[in-house]
C-alpha atoms as a PDB file:
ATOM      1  CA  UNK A   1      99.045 106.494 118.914  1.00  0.00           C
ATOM      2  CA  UNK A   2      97.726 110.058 119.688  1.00  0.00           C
ATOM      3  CA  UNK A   3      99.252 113.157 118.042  1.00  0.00           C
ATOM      4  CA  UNK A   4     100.147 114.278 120.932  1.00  0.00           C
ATOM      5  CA  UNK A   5     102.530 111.345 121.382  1.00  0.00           C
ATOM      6  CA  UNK A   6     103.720 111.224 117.949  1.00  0.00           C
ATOM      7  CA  UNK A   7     105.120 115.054 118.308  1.00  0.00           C
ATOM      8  CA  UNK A   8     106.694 114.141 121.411  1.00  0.00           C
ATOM      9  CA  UNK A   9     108.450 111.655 119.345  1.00  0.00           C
ATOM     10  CA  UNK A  10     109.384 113.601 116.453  1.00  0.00           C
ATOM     11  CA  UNK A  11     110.755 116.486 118.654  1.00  0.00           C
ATOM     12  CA  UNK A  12     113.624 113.903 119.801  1.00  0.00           C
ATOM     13  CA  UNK A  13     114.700 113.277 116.340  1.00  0.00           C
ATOM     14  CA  UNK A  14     117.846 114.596 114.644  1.00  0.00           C
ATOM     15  CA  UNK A  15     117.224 116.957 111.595  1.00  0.00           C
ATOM     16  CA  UNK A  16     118.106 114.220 109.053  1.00  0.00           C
ATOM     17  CA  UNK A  17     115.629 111.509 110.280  1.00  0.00           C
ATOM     18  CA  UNK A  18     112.921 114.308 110.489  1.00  0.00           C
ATOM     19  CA  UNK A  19     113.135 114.440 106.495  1.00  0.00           C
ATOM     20  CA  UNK A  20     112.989 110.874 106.491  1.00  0.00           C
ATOM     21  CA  UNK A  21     109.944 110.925 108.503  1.00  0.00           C
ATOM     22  CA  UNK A  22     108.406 114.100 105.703  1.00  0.00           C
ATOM     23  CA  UNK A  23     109.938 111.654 103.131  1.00  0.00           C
ATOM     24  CA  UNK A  24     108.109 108.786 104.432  1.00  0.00           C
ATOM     25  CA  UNK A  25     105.000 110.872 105.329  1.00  0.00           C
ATOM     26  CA  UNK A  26     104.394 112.375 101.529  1.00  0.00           C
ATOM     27  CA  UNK A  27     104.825 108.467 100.452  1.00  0.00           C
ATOM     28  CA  UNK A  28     102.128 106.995 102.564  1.00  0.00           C
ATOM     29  CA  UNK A  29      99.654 110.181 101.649  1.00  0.00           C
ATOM     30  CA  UNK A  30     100.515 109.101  97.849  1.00  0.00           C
ATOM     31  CA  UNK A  31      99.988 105.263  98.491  1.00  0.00           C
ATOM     32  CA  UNK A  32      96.484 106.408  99.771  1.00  0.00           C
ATOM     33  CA  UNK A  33      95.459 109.059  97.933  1.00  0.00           C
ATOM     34  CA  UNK A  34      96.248 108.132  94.379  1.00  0.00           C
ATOM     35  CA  UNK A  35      93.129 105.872  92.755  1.00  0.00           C
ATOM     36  CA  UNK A  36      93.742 102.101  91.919  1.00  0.00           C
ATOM     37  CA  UNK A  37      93.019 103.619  88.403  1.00  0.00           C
ATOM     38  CA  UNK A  38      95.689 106.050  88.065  1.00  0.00           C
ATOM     39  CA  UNK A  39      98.420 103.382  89.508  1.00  0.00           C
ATOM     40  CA  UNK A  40      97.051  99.901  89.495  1.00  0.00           C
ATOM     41  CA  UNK A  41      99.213  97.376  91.028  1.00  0.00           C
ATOM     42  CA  UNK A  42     101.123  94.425  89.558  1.00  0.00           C
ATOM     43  CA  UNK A  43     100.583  91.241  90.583  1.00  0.00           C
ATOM     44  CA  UNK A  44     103.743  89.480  91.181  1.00  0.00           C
ATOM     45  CA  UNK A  45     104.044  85.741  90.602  1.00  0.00           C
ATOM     46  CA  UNK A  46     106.323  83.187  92.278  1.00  0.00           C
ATOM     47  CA  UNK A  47     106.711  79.805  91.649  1.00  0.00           C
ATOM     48  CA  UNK A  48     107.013  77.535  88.930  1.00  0.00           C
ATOM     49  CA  UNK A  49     106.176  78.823  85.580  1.00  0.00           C
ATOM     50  CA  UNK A  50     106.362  82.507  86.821  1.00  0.00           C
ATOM     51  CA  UNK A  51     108.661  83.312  83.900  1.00  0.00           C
ATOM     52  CA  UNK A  52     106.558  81.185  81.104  1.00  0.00           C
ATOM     53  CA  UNK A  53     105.848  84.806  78.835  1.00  0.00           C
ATOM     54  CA  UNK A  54     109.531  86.140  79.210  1.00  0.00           C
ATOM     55  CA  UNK A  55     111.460  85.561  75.800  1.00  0.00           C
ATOM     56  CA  UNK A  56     114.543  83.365  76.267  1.00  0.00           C
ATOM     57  CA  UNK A  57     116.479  81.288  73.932  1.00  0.00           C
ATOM     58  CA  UNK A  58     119.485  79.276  74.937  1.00  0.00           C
ATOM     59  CA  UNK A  59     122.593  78.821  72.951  1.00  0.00           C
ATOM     60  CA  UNK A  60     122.643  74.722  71.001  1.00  0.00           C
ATOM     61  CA  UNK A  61     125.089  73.415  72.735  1.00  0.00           C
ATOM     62  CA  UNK A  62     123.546  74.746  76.394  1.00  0.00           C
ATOM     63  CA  UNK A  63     123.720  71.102  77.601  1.00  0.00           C
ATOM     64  CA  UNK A  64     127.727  70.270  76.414  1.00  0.00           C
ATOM     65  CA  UNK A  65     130.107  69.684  78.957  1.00  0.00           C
ATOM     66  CA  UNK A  66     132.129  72.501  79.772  1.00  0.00           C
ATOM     67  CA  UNK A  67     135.906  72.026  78.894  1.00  0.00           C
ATOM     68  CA  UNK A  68     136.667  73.438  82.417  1.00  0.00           C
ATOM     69  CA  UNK A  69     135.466  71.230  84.229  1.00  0.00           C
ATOM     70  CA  UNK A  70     136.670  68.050  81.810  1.00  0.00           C
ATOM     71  CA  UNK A  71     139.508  66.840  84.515  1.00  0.00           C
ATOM     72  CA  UNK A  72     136.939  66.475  86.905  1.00  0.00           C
ATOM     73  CA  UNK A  73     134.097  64.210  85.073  1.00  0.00           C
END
């Protein structure tokens, strides 16, 4: 898309989409801008085992029946 274009566009918009657009703007010059260094990205895993190093410990009687639900088993 030209600049041209993209003006044209952004003269249409209301006031409070036009600081959504700056908002949006100063985002996207960050994302590029700022080294891998200075903000290096997580990798995010999904799956089986992707909570293996998170600390969890579950109560001793975790696998008891609940008395709630005794009248129905």
């Amino acid at each position: 898309m030209s600049y041209p274009m993209l003006e044209e566009k952004l003269k249409t918009l209301p006031q409070a989409a036009l600081e959504e657009v700056a908002s949006y703007v100063d985002y996207i010059f960050y994302k590029f801008t700022v080294s891998e260094k200075q903000c290096p990205i997580e990798t995010k895993k999904s799956g089986f085992g992707c909570l293996k190093n998170i600390p969890c410990k579950m109560s001793p009687d975790f696998d008891e029946p609940l008395e709630e639900f005794a009248e129905y088993m």
